[in-house]
N, C-alpha and C. Protein backbone atom coordinates (compact mmCIF):
# COMPACT_ATOMS: atom_id res chain seq x y z
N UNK A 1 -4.89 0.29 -15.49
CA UNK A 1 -5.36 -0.29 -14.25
C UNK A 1 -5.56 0.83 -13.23
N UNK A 2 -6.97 0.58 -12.51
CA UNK A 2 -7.47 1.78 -11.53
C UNK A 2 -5.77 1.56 -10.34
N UNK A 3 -5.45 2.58 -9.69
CA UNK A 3 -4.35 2.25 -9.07
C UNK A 3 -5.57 2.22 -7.50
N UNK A 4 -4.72 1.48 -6.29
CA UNK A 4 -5.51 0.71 -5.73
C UNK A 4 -5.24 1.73 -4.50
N UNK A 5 -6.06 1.79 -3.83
CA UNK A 5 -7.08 3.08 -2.42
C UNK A 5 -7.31 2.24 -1.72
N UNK A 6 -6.35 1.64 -0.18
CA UNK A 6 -6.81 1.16 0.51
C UNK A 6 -8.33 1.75 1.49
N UNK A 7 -7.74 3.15 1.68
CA UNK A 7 -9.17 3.61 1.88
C UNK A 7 -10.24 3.30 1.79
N UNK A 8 -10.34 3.54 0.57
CA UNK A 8 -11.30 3.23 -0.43
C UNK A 8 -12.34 2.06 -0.26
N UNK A 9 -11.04 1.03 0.43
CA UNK A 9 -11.70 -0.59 0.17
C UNK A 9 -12.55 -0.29 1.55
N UNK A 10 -11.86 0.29 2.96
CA UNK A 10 -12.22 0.26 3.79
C UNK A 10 -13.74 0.72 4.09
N UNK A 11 -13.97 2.31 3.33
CA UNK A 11 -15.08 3.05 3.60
C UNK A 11 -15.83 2.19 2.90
N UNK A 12 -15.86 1.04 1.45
CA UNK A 12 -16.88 0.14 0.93
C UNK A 12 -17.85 -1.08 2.00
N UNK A 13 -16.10 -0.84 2.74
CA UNK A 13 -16.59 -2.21 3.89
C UNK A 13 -17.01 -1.31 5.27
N UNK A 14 -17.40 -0.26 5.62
CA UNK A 14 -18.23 0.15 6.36
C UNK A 14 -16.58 0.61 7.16
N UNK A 15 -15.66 0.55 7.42
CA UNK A 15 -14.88 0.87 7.68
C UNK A 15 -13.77 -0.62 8.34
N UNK A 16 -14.23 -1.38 7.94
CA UNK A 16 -13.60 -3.09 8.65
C UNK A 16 -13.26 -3.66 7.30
N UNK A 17 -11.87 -3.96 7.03
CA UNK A 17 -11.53 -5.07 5.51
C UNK A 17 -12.16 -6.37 6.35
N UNK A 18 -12.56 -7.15 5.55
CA UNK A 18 -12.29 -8.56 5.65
C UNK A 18 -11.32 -9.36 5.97
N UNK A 19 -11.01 -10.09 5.96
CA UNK A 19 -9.99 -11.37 6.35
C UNK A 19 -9.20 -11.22 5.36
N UNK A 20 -9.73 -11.32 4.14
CA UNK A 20 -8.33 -11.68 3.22
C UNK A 20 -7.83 -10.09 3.03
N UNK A 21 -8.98 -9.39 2.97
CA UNK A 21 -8.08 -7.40 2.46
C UNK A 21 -7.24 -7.31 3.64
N UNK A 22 -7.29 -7.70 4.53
CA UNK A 22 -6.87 -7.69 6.14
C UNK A 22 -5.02 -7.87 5.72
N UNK A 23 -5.55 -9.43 5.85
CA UNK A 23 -4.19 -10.01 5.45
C UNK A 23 -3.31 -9.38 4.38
N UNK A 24 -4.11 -9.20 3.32
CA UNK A 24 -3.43 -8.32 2.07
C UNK A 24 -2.43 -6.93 2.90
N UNK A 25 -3.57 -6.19 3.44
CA UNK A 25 -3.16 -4.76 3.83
C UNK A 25 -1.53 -5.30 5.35
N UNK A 26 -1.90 -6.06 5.47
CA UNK A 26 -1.09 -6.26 7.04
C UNK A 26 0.30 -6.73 6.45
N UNK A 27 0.36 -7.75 4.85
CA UNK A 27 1.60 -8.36 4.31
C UNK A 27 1.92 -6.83 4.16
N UNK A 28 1.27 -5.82 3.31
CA UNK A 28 2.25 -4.51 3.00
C UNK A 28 2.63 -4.22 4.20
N UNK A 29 1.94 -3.89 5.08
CA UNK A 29 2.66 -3.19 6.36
C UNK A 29 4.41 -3.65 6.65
N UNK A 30 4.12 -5.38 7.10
CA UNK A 30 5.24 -5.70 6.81
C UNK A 30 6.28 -5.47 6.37
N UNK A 31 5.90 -5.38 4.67
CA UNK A 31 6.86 -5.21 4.07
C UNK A 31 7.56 -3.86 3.58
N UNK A 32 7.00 -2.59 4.13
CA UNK A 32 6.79 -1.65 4.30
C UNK A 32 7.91 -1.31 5.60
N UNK A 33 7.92 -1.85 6.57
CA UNK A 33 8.78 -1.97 8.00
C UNK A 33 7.39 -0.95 8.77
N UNK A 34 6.26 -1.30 8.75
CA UNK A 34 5.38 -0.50 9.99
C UNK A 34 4.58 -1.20 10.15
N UNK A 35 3.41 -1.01 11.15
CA UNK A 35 2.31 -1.76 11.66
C UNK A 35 1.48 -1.57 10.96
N UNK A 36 0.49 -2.65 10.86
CA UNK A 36 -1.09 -2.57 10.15
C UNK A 36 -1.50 -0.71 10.82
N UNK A 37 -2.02 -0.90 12.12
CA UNK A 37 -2.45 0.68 12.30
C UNK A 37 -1.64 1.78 11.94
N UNK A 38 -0.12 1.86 11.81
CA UNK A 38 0.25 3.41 10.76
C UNK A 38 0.02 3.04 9.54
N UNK A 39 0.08 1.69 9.24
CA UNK A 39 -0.33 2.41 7.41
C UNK A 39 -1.98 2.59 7.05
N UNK A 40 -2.79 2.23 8.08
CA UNK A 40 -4.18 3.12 8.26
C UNK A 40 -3.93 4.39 8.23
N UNK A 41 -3.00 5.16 8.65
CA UNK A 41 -2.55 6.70 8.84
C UNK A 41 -2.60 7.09 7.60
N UNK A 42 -1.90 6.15 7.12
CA UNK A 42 -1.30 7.24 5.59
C UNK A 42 -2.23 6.95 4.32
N UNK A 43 -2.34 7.82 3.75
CA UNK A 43 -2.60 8.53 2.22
C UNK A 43 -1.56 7.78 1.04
N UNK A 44 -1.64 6.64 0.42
CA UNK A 44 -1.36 6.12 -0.50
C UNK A 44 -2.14 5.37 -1.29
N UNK A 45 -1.62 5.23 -3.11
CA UNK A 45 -2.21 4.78 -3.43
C UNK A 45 -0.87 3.37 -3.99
N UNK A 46 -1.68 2.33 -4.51
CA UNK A 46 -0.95 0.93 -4.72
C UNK A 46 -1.04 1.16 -6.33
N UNK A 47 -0.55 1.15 -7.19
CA UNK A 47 -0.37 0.79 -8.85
C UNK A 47 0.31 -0.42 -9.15
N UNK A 48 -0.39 -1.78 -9.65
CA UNK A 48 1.08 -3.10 -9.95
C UNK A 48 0.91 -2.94 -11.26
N UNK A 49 1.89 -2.96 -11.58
CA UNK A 49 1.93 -3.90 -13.44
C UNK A 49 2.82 -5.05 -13.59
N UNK A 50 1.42 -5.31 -14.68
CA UNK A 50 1.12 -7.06 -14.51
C UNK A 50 1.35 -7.26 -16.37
N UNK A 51 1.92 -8.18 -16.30
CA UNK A 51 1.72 -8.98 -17.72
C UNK A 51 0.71 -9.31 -18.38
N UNK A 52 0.82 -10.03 -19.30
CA UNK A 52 -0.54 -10.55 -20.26
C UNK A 52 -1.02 -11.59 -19.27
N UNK A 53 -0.50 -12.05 -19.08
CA UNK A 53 -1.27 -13.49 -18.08
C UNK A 53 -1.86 -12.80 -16.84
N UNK A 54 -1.78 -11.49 -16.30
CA UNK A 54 -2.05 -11.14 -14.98
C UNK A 54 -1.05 -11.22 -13.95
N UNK A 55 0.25 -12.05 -14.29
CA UNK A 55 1.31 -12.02 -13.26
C UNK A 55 1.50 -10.28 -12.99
N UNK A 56 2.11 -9.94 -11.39
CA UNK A 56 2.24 -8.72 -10.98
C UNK A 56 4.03 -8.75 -11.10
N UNK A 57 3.98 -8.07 -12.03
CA UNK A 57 5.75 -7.97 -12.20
C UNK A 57 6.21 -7.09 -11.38
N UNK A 58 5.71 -5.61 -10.94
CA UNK A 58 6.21 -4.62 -9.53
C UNK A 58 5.06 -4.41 -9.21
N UNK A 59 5.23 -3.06 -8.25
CA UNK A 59 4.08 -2.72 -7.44
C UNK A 59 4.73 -1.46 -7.03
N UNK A 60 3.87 -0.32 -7.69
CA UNK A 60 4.92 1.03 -6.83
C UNK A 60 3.33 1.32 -5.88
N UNK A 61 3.88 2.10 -4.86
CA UNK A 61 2.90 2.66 -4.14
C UNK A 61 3.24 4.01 -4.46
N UNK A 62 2.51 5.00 -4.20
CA UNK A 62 3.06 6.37 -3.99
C UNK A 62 2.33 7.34 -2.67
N UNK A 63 3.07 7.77 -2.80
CA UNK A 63 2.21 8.27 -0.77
C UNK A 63 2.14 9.96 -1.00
N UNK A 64 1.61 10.40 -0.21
CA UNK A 64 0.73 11.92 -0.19
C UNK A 64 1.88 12.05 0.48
N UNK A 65 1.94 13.67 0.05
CA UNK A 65 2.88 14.31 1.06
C UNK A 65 2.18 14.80 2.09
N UNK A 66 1.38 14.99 2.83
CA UNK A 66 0.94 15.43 4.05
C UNK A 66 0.97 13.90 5.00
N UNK A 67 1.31 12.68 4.78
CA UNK A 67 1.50 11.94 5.77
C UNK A 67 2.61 12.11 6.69
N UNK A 68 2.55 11.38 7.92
CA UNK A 68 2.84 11.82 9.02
C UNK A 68 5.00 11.17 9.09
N UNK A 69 5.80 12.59 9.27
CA UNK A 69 6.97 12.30 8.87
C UNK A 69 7.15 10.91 9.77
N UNK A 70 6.64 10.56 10.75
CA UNK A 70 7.67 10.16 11.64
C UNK A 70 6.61 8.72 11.19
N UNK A 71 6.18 8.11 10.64
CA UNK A 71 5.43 6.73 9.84
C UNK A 71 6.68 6.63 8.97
N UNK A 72 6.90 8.05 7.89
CA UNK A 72 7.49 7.79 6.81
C UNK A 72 8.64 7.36 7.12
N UNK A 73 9.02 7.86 8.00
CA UNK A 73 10.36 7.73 8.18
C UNK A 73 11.29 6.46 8.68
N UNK A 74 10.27 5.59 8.28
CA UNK A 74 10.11 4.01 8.68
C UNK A 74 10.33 3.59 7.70
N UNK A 75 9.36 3.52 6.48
CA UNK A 75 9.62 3.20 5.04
C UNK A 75 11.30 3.31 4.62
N UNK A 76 11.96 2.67 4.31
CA UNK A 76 12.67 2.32 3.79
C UNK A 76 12.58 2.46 1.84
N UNK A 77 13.37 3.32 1.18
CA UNK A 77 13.41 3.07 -0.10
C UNK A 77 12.58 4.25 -0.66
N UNK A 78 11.75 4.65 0.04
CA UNK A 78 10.69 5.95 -0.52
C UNK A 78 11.78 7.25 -1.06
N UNK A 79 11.49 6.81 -2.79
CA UNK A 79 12.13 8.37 -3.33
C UNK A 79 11.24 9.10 -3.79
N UNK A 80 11.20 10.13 -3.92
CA UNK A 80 10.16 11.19 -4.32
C UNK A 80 8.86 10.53 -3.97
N UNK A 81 8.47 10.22 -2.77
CA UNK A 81 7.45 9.71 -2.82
C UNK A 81 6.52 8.61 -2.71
N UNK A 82 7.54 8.17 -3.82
CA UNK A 82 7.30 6.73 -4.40
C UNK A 82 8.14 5.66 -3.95
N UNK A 83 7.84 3.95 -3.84
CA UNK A 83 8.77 3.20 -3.56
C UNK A 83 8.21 2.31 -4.39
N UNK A 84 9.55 1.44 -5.46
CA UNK A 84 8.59 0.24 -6.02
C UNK A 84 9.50 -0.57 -5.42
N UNK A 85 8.22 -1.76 -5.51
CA UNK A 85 8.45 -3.39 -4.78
C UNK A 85 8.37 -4.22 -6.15
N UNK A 86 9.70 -5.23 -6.12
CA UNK A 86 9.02 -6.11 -7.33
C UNK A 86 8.68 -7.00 -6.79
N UNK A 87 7.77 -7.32 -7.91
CA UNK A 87 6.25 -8.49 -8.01
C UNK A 87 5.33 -8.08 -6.95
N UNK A 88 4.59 -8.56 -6.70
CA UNK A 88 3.40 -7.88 -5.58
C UNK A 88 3.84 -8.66 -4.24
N UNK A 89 2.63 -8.58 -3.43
CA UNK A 89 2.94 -8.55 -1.97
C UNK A 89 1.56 -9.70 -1.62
């Protein structure tokens, strides 16, 4: 599975998600402990693995090290980098 570039989605959409990528991107923030606009800041990518049926059993993100300490330092749980969430978001 391509691992997932919020970026990515953004520069497709001219730089504006939609409603539902919106909502998608804003539940991580949440759950993340930061605002929709710092996790625009940061350099991560999303990887879930999912079962045969498509259920999302975790979800690791992993984040660039050049993001900004004082975002990270919000995240909760980030080891080397990485933080996994089980089941998706």
């Amino acid at each position: 599975m391509e691992p997932y570039d919020p970026d990515e989605d953004l520069e497709d959409l001219g730089g504006d998600p939609l409603p539902d990528e919106r909502s998608h991107l804003e539940e991580l923030a949440r759950r993340l402990g930061i605002t929709y606009e710092e996790l625009a800041e940061l350099e991560l990518e999303i990887v879930e693995d999912t079962d045969e049926e498509g259920q999302v059993l975790s979800t690791t993100i992993f984040f660039e090290s050049g993001n900004p300490p004082e975002i990270m330092a919000k995240i909760a749980g980030v080891v080397d980098g990485q933080l996994e969430i089980e089941g998706g978001f």
